[in-house]
PDB file of N, CA and C in Angstrom:
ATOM      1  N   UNK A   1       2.070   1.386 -16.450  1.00  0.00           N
ATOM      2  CA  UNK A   1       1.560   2.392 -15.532  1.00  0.00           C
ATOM      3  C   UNK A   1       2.752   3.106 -14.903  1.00  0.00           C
ATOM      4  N   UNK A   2       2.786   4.635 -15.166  1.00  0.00           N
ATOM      5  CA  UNK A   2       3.880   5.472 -14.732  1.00  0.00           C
ATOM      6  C   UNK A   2       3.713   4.779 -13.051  1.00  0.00           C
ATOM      7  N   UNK A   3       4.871   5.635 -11.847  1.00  0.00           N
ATOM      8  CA  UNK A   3       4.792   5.829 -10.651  1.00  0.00           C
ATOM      9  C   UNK A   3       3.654   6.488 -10.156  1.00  0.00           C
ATOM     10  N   UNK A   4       3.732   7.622 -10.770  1.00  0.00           N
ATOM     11  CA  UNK A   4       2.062   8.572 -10.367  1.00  0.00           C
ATOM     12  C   UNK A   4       1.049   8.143 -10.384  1.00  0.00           C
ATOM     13  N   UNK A   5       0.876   7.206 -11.734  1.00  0.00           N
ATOM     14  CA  UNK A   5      -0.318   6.929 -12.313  1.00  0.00           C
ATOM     15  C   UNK A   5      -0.311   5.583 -11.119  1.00  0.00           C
ATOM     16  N   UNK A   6       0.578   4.863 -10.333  1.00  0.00           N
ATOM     17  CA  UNK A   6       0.088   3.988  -9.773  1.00  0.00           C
ATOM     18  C   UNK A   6      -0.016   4.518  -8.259  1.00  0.00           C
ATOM     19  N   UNK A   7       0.644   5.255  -7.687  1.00  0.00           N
ATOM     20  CA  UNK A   7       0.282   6.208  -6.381  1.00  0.00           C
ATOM     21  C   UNK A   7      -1.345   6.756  -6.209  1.00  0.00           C
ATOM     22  N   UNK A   8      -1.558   6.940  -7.157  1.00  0.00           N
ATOM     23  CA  UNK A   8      -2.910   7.702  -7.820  1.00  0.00           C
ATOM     24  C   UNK A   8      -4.007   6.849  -7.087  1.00  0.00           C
ATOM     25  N   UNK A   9      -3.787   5.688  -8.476  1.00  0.00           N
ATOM     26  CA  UNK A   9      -4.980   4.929  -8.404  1.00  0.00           C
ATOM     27  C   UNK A   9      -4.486   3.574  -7.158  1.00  0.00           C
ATOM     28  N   UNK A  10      -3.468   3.642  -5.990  1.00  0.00           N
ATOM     29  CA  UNK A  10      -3.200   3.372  -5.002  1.00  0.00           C
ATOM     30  C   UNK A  10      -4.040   3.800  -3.612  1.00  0.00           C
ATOM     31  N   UNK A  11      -3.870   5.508  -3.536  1.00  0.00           N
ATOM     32  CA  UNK A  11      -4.801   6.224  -3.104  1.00  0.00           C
ATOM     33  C   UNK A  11      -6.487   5.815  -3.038  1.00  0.00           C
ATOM     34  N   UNK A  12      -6.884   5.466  -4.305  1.00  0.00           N
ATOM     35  CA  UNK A  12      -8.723   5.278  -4.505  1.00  0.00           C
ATOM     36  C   UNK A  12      -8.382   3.254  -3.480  1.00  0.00           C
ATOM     37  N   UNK A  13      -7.931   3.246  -3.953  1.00  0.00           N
ATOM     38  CA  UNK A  13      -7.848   1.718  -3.792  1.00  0.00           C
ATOM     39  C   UNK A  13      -7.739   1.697  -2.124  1.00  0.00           C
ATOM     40  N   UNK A  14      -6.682   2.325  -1.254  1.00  0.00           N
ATOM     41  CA  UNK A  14      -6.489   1.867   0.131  1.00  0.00           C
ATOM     42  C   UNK A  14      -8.015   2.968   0.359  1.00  0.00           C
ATOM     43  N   UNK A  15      -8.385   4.167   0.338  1.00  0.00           N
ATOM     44  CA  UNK A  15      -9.512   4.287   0.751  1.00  0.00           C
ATOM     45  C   UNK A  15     -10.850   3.497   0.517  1.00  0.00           C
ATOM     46  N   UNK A  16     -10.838   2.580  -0.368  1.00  0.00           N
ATOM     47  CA  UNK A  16     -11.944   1.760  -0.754  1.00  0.00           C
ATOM     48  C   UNK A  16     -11.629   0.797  -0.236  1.00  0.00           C
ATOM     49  N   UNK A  17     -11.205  -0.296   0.385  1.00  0.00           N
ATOM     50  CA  UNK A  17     -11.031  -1.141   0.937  1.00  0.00           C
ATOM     51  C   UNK A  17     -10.701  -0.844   2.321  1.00  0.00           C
ATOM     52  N   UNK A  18      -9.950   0.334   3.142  1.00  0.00           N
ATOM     53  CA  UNK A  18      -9.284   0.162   4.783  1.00  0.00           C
ATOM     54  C   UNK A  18      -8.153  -0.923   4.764  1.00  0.00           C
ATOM     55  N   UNK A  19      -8.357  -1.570   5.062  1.00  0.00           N
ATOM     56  CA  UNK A  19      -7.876  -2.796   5.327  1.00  0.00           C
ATOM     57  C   UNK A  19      -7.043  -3.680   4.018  1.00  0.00           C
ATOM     58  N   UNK A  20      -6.157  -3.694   4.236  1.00  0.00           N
ATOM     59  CA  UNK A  20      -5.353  -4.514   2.937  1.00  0.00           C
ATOM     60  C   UNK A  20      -3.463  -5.247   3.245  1.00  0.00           C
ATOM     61  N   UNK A  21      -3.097  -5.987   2.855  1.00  0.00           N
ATOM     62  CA  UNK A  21      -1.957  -6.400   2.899  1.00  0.00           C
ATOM     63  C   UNK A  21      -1.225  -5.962   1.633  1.00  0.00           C
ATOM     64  N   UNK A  22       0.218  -5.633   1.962  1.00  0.00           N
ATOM     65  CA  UNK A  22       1.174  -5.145   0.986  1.00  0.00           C
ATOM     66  C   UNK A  22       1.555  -6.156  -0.243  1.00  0.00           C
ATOM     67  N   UNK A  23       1.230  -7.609   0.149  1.00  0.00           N
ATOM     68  CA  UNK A  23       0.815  -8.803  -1.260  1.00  0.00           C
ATOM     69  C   UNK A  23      -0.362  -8.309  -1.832  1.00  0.00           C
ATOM     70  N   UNK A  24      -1.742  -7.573  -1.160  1.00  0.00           N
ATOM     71  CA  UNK A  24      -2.484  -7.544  -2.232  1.00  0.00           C
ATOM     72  C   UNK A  24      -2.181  -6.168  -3.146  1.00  0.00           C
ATOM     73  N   UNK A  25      -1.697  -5.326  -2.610  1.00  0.00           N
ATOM     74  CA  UNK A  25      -1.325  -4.353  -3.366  1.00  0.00           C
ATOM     75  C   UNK A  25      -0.355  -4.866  -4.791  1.00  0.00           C
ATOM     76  N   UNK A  26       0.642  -5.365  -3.950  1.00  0.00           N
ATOM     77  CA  UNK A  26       1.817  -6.018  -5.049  1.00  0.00           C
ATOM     78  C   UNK A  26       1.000  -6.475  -6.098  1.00  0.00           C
ATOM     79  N   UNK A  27       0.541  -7.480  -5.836  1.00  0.00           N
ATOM     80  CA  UNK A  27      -0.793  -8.675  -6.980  1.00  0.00           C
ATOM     81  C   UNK A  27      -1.189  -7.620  -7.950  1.00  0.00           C
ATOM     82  N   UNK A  28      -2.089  -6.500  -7.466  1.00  0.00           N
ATOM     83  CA  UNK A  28      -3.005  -5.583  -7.858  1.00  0.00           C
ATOM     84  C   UNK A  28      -2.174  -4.634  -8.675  1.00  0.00           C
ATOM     85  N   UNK A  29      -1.592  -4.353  -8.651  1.00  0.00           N
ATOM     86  CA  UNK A  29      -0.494  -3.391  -9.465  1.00  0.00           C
ATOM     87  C   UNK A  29       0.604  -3.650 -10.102  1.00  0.00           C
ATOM     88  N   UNK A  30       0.822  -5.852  -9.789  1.00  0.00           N
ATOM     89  CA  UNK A  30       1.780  -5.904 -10.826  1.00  0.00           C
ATOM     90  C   UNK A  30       3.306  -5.561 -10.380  1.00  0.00           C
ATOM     91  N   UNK A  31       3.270  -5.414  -9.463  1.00  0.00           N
ATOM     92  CA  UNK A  31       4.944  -4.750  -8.708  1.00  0.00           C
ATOM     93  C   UNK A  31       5.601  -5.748  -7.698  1.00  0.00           C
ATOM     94  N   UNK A  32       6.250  -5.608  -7.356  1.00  0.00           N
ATOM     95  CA  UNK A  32       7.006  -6.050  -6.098  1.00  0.00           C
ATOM     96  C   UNK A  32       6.578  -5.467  -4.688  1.00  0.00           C
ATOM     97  N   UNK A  33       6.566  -6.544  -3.736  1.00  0.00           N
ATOM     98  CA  UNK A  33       6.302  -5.827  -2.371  1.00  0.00           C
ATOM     99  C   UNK A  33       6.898  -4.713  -1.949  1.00  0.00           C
ATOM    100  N   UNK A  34       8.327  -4.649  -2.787  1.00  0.00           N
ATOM    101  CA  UNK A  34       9.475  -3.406  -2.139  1.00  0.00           C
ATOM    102  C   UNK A  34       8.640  -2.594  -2.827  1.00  0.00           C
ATOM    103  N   UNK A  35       8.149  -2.101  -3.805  1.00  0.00           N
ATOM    104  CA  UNK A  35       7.909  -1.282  -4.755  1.00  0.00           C
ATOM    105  C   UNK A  35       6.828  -0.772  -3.501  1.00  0.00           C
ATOM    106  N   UNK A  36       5.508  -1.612  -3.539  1.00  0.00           N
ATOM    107  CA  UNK A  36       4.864  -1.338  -2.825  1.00  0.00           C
ATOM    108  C   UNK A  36       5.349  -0.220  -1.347  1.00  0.00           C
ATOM    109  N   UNK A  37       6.272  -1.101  -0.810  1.00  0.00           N
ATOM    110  CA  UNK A  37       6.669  -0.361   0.858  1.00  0.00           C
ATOM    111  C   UNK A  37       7.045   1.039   0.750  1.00  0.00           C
ATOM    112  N   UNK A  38       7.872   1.182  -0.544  1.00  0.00           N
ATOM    113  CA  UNK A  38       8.500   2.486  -1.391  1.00  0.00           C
ATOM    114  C   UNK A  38       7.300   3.782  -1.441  1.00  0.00           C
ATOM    115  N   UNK A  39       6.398   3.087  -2.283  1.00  0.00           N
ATOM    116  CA  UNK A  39       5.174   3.655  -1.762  1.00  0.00           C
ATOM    117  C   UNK A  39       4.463   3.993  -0.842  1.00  0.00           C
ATOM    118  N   UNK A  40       3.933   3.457   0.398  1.00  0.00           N
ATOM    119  CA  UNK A  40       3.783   3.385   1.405  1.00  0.00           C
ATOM    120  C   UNK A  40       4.387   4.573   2.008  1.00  0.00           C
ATOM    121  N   UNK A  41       5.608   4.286   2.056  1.00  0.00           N
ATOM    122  CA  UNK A  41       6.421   5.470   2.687  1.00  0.00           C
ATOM    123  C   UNK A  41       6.099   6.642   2.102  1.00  0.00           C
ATOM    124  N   UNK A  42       6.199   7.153   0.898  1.00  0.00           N
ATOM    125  CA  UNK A  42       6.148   7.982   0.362  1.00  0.00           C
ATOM    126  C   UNK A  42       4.864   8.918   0.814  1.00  0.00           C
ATOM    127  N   UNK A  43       3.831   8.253   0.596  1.00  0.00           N
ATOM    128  CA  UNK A  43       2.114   8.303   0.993  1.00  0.00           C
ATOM    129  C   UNK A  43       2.069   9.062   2.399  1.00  0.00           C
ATOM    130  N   UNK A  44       3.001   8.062   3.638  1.00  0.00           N
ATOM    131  CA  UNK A  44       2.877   8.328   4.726  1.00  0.00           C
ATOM    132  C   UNK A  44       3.920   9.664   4.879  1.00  0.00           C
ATOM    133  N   UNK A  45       5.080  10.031   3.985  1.00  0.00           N
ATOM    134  CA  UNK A  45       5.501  11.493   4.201  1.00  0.00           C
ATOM    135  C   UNK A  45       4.603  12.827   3.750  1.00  0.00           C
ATOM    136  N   UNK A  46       3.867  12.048   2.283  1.00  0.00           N
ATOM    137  CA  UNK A  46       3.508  13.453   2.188  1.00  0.00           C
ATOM    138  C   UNK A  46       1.921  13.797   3.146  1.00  0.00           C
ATOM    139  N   UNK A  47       1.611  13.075   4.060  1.00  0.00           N
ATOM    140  CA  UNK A  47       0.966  12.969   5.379  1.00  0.00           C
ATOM    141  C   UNK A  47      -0.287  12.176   4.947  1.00  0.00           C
ATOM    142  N   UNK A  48      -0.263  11.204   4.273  1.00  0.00           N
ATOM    143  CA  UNK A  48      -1.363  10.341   3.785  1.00  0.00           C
ATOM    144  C   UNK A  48      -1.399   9.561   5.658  1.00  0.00           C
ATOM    145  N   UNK A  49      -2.501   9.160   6.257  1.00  0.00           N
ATOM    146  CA  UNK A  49      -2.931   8.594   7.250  1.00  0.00           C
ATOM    147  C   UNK A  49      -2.697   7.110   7.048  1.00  0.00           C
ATOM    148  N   UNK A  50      -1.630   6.068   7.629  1.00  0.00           N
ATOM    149  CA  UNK A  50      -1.696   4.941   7.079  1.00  0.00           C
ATOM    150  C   UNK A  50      -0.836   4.616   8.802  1.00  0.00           C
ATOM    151  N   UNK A  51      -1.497   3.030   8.700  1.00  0.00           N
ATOM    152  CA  UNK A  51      -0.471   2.158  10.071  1.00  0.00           C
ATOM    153  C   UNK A  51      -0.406   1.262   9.432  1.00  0.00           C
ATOM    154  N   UNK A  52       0.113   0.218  10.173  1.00  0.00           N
ATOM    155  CA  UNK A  52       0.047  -1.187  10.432  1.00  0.00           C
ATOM    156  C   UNK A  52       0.112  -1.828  11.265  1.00  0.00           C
ATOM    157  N   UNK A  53      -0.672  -3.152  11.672  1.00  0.00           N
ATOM    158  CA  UNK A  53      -0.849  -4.216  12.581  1.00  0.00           C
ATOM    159  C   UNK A  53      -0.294  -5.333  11.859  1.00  0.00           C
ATOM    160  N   UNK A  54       0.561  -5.581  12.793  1.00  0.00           N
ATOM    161  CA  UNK A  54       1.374  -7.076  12.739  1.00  0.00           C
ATOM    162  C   UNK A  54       0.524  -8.425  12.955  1.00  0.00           C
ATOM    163  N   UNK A  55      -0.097  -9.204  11.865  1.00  0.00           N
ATOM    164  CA  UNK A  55      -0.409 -10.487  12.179  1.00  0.00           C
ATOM    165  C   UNK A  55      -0.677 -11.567  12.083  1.00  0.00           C
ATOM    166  N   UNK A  56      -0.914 -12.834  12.162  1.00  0.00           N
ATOM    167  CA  UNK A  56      -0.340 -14.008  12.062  1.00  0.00           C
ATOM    168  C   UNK A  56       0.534 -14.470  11.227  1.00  0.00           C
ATOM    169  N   UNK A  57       1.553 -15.141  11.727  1.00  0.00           N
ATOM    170  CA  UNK A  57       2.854 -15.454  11.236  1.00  0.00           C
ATOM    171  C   UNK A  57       3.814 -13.973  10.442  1.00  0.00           C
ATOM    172  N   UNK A  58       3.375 -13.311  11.425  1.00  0.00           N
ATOM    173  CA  UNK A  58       3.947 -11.395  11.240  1.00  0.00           C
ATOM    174  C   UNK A  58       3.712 -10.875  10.213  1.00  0.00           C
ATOM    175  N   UNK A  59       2.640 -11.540   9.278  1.00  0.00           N
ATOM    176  CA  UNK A  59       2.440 -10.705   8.055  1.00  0.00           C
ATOM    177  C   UNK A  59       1.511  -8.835   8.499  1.00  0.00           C
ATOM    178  N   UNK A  60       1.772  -8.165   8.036  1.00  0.00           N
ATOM    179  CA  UNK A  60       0.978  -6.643   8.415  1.00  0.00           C
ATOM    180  C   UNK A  60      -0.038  -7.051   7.691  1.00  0.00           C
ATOM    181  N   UNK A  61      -1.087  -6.218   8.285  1.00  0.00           N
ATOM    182  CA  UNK A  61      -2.312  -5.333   7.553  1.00  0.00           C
ATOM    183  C   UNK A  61      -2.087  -3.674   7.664  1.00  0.00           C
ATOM    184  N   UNK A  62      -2.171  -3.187   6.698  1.00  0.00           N
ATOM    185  CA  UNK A  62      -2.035  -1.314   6.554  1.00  0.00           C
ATOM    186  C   UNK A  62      -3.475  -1.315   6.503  1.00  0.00           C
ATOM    187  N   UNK A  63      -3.857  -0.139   7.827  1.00  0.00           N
ATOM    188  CA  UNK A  63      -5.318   0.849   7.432  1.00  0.00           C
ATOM    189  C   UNK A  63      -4.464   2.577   7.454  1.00  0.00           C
TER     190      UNK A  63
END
């Protein structure tokens, strides 16, 4: 799966769920958490709506 092709179908995925941790993304796509955060960022420049809450034992949840 190109970069795009996983940004893409990244996109359908955090709107279908809200709620998710950057391990289940990783799991789900086969990547690394960095890969994941790489993403993330990216999402949140080109003004994709995303946070995170810090929690238990400091793991995040991104909505």
């Amino acid at each position: 799966m190109s970069k795009a092709e996983r940004i893409i179908e990244m996109i359908i995925t955090i709107n279908a769920k809200k709620d998710f941790t950057v391990g289940e993304l990783a799991n789900e796509f086969s990547v690394s958490k960095r890969i994941i955060l790489r993403d993330l960022q990216e999402l949140e420049q080109a003004g994709f709506p995303l946070y995170s809450e810090v929690g238990a034992a400091g793991s995040s949840t991104w909505k």
